[in-house]
Protein backbone atom coordinates (compact mmCIF):
# COMPACT_ATOMS: atom_id res chain seq x y z
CA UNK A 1 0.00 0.00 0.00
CA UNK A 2 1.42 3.05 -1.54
CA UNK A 3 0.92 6.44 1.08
CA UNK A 4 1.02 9.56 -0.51
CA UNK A 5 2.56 12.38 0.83
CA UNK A 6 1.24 15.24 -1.95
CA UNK A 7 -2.04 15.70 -3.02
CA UNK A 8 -2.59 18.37 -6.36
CA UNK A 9 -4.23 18.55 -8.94
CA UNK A 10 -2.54 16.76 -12.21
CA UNK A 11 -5.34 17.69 -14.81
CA UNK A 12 -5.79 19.36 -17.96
CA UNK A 13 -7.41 22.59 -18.10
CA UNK A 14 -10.31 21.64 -19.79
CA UNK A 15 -11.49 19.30 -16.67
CA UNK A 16 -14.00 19.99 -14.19
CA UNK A 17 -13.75 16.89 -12.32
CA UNK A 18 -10.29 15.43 -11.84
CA UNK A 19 -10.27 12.31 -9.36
CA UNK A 20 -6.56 11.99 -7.60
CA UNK A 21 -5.30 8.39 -8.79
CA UNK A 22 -4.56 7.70 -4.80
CA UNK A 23 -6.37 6.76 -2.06
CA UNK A 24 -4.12 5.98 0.71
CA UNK A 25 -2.85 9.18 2.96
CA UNK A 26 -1.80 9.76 6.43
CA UNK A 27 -2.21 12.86 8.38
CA UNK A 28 1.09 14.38 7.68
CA UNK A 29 0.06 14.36 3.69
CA UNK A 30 0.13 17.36 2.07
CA UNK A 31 -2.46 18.99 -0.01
CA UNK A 32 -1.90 21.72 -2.50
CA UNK A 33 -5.02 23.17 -3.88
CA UNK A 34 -4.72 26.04 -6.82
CA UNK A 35 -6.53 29.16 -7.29
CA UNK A 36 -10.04 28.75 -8.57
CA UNK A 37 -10.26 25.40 -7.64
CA UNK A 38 -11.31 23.23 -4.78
CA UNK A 39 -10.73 19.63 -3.40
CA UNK A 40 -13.38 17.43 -1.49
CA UNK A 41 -12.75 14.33 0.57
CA UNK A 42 -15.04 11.39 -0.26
CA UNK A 43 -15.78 7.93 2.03
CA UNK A 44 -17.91 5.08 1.21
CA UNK A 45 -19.27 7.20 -1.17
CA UNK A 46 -20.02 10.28 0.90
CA UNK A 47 -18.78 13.92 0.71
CA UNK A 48 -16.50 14.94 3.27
CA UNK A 49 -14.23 18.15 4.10
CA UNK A 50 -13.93 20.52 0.95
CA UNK A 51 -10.60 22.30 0.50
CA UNK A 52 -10.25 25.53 -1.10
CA UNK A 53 -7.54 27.38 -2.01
CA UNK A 54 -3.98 26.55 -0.10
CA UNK A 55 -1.78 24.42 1.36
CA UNK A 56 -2.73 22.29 4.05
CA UNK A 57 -1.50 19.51 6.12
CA UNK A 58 -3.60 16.44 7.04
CA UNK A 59 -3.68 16.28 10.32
CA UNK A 60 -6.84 15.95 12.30
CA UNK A 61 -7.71 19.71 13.03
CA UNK A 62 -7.83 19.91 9.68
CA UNK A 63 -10.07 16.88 8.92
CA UNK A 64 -12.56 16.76 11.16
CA UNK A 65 -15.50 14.74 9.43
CA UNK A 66 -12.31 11.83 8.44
CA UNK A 67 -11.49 11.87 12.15
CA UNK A 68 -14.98 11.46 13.20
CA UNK A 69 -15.83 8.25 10.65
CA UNK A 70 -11.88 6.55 10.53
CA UNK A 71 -11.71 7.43 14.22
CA UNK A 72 -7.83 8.71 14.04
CA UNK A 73 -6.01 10.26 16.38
CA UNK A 74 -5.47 13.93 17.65
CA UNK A 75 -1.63 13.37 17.49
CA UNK A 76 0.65 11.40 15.38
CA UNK A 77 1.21 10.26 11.79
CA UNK A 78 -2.24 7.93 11.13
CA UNK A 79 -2.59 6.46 7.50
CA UNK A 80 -6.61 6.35 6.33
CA UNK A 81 -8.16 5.62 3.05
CA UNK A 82 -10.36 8.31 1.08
CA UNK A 83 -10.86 9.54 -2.08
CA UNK A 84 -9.97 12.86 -3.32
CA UNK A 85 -12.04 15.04 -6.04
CA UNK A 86 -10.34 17.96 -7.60
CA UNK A 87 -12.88 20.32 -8.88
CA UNK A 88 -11.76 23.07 -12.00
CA UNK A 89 -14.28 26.08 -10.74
CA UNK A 90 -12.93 28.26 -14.20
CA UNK A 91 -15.14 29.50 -16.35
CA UNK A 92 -14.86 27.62 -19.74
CA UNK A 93 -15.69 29.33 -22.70
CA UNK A 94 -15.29 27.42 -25.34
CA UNK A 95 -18.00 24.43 -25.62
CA UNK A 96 -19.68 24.33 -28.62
CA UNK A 97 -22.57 22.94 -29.59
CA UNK A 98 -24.66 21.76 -33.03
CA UNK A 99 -27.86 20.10 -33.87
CA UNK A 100 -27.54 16.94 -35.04
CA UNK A 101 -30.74 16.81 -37.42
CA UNK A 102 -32.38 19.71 -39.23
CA UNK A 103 -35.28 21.58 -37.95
CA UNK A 104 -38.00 21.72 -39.84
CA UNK A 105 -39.18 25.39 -40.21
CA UNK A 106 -41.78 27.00 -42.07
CA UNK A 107 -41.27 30.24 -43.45
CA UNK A 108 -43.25 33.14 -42.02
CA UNK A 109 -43.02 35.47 -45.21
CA UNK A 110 -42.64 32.72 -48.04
CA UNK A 111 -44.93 30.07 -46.42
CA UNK A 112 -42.28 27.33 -47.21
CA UNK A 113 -40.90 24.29 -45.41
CA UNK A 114 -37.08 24.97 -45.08
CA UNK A 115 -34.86 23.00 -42.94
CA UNK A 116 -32.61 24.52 -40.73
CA UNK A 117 -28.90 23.73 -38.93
CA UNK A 118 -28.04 25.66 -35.55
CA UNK A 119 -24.88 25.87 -34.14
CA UNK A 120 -22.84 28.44 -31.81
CA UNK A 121 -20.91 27.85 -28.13
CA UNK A 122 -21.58 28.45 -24.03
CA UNK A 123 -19.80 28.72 -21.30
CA UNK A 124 -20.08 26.95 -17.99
CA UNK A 125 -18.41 27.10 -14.33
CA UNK A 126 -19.13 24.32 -10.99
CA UNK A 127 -21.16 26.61 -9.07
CA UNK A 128 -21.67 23.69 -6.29
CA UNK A 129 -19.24 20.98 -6.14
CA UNK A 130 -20.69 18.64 -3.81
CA UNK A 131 -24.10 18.68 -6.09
CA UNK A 132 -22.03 17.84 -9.31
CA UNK A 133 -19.92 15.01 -7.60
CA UNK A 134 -23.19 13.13 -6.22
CA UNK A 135 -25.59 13.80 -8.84
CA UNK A 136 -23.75 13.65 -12.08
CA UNK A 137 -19.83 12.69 -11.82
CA UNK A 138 -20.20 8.97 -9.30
CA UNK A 139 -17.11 7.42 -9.87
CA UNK A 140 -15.81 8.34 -12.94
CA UNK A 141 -11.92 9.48 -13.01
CA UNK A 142 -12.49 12.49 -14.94
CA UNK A 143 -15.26 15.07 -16.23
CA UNK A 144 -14.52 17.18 -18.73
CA UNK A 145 -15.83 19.51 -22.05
CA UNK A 146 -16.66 16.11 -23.84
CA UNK A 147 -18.51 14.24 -20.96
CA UNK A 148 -20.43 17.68 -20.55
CA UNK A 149 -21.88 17.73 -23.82
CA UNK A 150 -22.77 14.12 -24.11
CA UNK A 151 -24.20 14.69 -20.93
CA UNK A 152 -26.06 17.04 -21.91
CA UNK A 153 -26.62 16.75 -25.49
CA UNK A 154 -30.51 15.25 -25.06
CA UNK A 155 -31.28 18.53 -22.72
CA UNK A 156 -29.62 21.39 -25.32
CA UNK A 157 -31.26 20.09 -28.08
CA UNK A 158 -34.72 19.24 -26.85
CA UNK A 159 -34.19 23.56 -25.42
CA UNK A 160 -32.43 24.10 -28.85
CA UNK A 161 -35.04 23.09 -31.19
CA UNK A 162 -38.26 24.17 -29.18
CA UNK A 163 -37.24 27.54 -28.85
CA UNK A 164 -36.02 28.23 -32.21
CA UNK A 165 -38.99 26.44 -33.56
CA UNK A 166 -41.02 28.91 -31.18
CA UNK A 167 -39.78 31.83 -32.39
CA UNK A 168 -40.31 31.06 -36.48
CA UNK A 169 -44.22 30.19 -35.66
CA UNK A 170 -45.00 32.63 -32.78
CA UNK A 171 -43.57 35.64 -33.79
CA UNK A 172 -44.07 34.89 -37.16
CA UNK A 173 -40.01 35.65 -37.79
CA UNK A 174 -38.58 35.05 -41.64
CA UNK A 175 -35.96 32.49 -42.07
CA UNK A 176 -34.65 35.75 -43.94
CA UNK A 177 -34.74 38.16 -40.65
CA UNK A 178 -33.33 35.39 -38.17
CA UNK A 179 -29.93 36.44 -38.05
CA UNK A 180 -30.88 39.34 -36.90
CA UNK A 181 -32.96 37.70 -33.48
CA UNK A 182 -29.95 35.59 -33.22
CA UNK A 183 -28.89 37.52 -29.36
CA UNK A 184 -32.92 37.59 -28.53
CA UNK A 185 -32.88 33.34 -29.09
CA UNK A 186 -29.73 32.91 -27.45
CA UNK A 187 -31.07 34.41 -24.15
CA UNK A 188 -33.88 32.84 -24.68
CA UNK A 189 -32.65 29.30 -25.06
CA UNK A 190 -30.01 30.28 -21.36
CA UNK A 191 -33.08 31.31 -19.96
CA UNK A 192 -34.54 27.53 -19.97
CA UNK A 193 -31.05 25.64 -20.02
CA UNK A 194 -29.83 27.45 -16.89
CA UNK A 195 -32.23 25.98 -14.69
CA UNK A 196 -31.54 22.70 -16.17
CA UNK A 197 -27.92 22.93 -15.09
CA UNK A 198 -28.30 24.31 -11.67
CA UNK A 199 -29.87 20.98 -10.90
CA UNK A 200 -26.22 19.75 -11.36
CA UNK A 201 -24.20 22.50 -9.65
CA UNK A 202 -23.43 24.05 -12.65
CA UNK A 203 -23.80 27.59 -13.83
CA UNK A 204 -24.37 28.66 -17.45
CA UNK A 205 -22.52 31.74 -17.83
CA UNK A 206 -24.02 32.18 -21.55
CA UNK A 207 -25.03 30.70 -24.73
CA UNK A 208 -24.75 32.10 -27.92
CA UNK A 209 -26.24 30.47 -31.24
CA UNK A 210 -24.04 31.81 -33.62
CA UNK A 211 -25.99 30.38 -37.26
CA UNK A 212 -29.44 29.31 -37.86
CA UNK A 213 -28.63 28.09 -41.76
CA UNK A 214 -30.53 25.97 -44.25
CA UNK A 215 -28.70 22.91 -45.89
CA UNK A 216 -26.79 23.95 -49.13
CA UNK A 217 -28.75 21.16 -51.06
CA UNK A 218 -32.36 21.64 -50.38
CA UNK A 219 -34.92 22.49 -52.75
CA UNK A 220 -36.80 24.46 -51.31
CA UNK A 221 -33.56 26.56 -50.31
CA UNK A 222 -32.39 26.52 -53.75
CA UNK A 223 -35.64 27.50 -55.62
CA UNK A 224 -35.93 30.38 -52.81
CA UNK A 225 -32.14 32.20 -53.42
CA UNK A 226 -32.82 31.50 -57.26
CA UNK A 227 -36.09 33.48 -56.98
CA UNK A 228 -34.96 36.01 -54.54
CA UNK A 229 -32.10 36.70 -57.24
CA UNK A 230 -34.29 37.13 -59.81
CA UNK A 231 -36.46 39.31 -57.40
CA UNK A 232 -33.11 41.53 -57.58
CA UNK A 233 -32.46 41.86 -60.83
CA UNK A 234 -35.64 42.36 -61.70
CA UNK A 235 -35.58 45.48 -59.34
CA UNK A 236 -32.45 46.71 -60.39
CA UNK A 237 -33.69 46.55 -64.19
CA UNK A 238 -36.97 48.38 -63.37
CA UNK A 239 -39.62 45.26 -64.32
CA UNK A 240 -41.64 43.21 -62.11
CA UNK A 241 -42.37 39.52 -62.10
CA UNK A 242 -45.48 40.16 -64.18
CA UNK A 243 -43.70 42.04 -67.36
CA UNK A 244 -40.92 39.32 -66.77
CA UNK A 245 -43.88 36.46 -67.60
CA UNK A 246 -44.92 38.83 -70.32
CA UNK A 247 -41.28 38.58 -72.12
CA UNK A 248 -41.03 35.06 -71.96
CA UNK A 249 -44.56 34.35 -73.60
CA UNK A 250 -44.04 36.75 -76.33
CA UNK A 251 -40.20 35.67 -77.00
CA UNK A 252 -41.77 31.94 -77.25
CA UNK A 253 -44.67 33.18 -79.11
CA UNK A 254 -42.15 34.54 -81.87
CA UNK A 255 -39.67 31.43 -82.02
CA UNK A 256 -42.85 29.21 -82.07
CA UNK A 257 -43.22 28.08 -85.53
CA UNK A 258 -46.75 26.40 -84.85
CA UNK A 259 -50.48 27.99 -85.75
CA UNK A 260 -49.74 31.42 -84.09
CA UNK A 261 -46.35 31.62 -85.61
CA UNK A 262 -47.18 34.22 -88.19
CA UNK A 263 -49.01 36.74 -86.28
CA UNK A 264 -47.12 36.54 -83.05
CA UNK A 265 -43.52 36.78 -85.43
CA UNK A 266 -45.15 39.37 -87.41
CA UNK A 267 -45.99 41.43 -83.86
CA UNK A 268 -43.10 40.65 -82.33
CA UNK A 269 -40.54 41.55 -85.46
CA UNK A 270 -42.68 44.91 -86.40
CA UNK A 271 -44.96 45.97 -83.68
CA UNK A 272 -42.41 45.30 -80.49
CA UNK A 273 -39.54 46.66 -82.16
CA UNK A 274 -40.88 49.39 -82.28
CA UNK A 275 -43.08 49.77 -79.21
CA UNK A 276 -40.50 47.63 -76.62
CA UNK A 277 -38.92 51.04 -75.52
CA UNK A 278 -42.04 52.23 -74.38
CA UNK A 279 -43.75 49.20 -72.96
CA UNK A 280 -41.16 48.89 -70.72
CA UNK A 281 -41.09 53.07 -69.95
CA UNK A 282 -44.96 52.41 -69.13
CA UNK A 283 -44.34 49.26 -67.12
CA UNK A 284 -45.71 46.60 -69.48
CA UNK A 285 -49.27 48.61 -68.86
CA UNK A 286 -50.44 47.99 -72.28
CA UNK A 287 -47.93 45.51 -73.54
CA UNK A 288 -50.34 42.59 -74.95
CA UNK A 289 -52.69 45.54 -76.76
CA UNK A 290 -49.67 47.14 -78.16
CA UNK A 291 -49.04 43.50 -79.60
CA UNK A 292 -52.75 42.83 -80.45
CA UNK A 293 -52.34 46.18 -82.32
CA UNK A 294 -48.83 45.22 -83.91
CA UNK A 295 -48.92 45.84 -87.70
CA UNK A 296 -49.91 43.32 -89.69
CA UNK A 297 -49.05 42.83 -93.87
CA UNK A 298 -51.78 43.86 -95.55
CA UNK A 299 -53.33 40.63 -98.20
CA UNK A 300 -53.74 41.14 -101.89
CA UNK A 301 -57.49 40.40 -101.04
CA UNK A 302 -57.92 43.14 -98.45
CA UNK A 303 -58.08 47.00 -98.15
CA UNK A 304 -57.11 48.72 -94.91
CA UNK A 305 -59.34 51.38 -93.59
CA UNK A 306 -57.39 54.56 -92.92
CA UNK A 307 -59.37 54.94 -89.53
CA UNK A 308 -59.68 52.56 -87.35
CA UNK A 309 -56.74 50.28 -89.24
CA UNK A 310 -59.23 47.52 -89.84
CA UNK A 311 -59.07 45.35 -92.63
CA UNK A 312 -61.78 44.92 -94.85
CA UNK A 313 -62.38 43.24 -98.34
CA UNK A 314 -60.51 44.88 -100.99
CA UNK A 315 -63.88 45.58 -103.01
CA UNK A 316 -65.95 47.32 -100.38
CA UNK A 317 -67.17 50.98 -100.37
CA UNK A 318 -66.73 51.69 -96.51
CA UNK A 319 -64.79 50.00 -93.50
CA UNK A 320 -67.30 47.06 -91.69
CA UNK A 321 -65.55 48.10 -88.39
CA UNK A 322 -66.19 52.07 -88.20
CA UNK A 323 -68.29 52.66 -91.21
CA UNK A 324 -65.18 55.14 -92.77
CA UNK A 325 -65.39 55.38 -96.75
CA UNK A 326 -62.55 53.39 -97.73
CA UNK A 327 -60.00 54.79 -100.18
CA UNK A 328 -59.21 52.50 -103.43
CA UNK A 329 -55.80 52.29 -104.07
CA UNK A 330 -54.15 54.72 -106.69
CA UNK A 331 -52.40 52.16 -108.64
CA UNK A 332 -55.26 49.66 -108.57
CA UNK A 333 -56.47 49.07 -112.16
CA UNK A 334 -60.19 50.45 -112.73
CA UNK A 335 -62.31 48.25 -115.30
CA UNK A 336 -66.16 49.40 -116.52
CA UNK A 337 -68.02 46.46 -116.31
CA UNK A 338 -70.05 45.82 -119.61
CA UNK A 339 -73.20 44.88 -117.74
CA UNK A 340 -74.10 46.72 -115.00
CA UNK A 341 -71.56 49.46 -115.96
CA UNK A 342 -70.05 50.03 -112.63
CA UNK A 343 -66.17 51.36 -112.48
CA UNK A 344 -64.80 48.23 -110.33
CA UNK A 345 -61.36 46.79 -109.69
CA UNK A 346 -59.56 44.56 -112.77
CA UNK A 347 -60.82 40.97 -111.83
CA UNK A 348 -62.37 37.88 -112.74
CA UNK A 349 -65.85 38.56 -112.16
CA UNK A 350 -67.62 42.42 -111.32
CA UNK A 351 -67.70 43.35 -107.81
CA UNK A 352 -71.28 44.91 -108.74
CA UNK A 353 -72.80 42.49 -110.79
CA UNK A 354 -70.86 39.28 -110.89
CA UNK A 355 -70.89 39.15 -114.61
CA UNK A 356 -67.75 37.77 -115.84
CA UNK A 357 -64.85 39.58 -117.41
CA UNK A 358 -62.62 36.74 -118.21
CA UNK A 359 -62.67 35.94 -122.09
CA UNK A 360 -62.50 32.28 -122.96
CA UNK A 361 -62.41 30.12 -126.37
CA UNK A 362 -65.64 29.82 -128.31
CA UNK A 363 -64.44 26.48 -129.55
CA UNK A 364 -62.82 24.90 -126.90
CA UNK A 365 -63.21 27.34 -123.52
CA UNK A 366 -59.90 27.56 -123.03
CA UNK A 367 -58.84 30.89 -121.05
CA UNK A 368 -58.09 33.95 -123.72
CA UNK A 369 -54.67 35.90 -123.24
CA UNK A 370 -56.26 39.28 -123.20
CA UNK A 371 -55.11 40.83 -126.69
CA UNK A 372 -55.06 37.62 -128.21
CA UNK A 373 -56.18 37.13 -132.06
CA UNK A 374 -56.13 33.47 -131.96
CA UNK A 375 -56.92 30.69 -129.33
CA UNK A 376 -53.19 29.37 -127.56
CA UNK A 377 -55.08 26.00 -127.28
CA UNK A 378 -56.81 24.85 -130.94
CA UNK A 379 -55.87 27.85 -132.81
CA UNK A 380 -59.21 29.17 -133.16
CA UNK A 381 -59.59 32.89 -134.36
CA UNK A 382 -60.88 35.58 -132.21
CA UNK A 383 -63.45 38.61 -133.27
């Protein structure tokens, strides 16, 4: 049996708990207990004399609950076997902390499921050593930052996750604004944890969540910063997400080559050349008239009316839209029609009358070049 004559602390400084590896002593041992730090004497599993700060020597004065229950001495060197606890009463600052799973949050503003990561640190000091020893340390050698948080872990992230959840649905905060509630939820989340730890004789000195953050992957993430950047251009260009739809129908609408290719390409190449620059200036206000409205070429078959821009059959009198006299073309080639004699349009047939004006073979009915003095097809002559 090994009696030792110091006692200290041999630790790292990371360690609350530190058990001494000895446990046989006699009252002319020396302890040597360091500043912010404190030693306690344990017996069948009871907590003795605590020790703070000094240099003492065992002797029974000193010792008065080991006297009482080994029954040694007043005088003399006396060996006795106990167990001694070193206890780190620092602050420690640097414990961080994570969730291991997402939190499910839905969006205040965007209405969206998004799930979020927290992370960020606290800080922790024994604030009753005798409480930590019974309740949480037993008979383990050493308790440190590690054995904290796995201690721990199921109470700081049941805390963790129903506070931040809290906040998202009962304040109605955006996953957009969060960072900026980030000190509000970390006092918030103390506020519940501290009481949680006193039960141990510990003190949390703070907690800070540092990030609330959505995984890199997610969809719904993705499809939110993708809109949200568009949002931004869009305001930096001057348009909003209705003129935006507006371009992309008619720019498919002119490379379509389907049933509405012809209009649409005709608008789109003639009418929105030259009314883009003020669509946009009037914020797409009028953008699908302006198109409606788009110049058109005018058939062979139809007249337009000078008014109201309708088109109307090339051999009426006034416009079937506005009732405007409609203007035959100069260079249109004027005919008297032999029947009804009516001044109509060089055709086929009169526009008056219907009589017919083309000239065919008497022989064979074969179409007559007009001019011609003989038939092209038998040769015929022609009065």
């Amino acid at each position: 049996m090994k009696i030792f004559d110091v006692i200290k602390y041999e630790g790292g400084n990371d360690v609350f708990v530190w058990k001494f590896p000895g446990e046989d002593f006699n009252t002319l041992s020396q302890l040597v207990v360091h500043e912010s730090q404190e030693a306690i004497f344990f017996k069948d599993g009871k907590a003795l004399d605590i020790f703070n700060a000094g240099k003492y020597t065992l002797h029974s004065q000193n010792i008065p609950l080991i006297r009482r229950l080994v029954n040694l001495p007043f005088n003399g060197e006396s060996p006795f076997h106990c167990e001694v606890y070193f206890i780190n009463k620092v602050v420690s600052m640097d414990i961080s902390w994570e969730t291991s799973s997402p939190i499910p949050i839905q969006d205040a503003l965007y209405k969206i499921i998004i799930p979020v990561w927290a992370s960020g640190q606290f800080a922790i000091r024994v604030s009753d050593s005798k409480k930590l020893l019974v309740k949480l340390v037993g008979t383990i050698g050493q308790f440190d930052q590690q054995t904290v948080k796995r201690y721990f872990k199921g109470i700081l992230l049941t805390n963790i996750k129903d506070y931040i959840a809290t906040q998202f649905v009962q304040k109605q905060v955006s996953f957009l604004e969060i960072h900026s509630h980030l000190k509000e939820i970390s006092n918030g989340i103390q506020n519940q944890l501290a009481r949680e730890f006193l039960g141990y004789g510990i003190e949390l000195v703070n907690f800070n969540v540092h990030e609330i953050t959505p995984p890199d992957d997610d969809p719904s993430y993705a499809q939110l910063k993708n809109a949200l950047a568009k949002k931004a251009e869009m305001s930096v260009m001057g348009y909003d997400y209705q003129q935006e739809r507006t371009f992309d129908i008619l720019d498919r609408a002119a490379a379509n080559e389907g049933i509405a290719s012809d209009i649409m390409g005709a608008g789109l190449g003639f009418g929105m050349g030259a009314n883009l620059g003020g669509m946009i200036n009037n914020a797409m206000g009028n953008a699908m008239p302006n198109v409606q409205m788009a110049k058109q070429p005018v058939r062979d078959d139809m007249v337009k009316c000078p008014n109201c821009g309708r088109e109307n059959p090339k051999d009426a009198k006034f416009c079937l839209e506005c009732g405007q006299k409609v203007e035959k073309p100069q260079n249109e080639n004027m005919v008297v029609c032999p029947a009804c004699g009516a001044t109509v349009p060089e055709a086929k047939f009169c526009l008056e009358c219907g009589h017919k004006f083309l000239a065919v073979c008497p022989a064979c009915g074969a179409q007559l070049v007009p001019g011609a003095k003989f038939c092209l097809e038998c040769g015929q002559k022609i009065e």
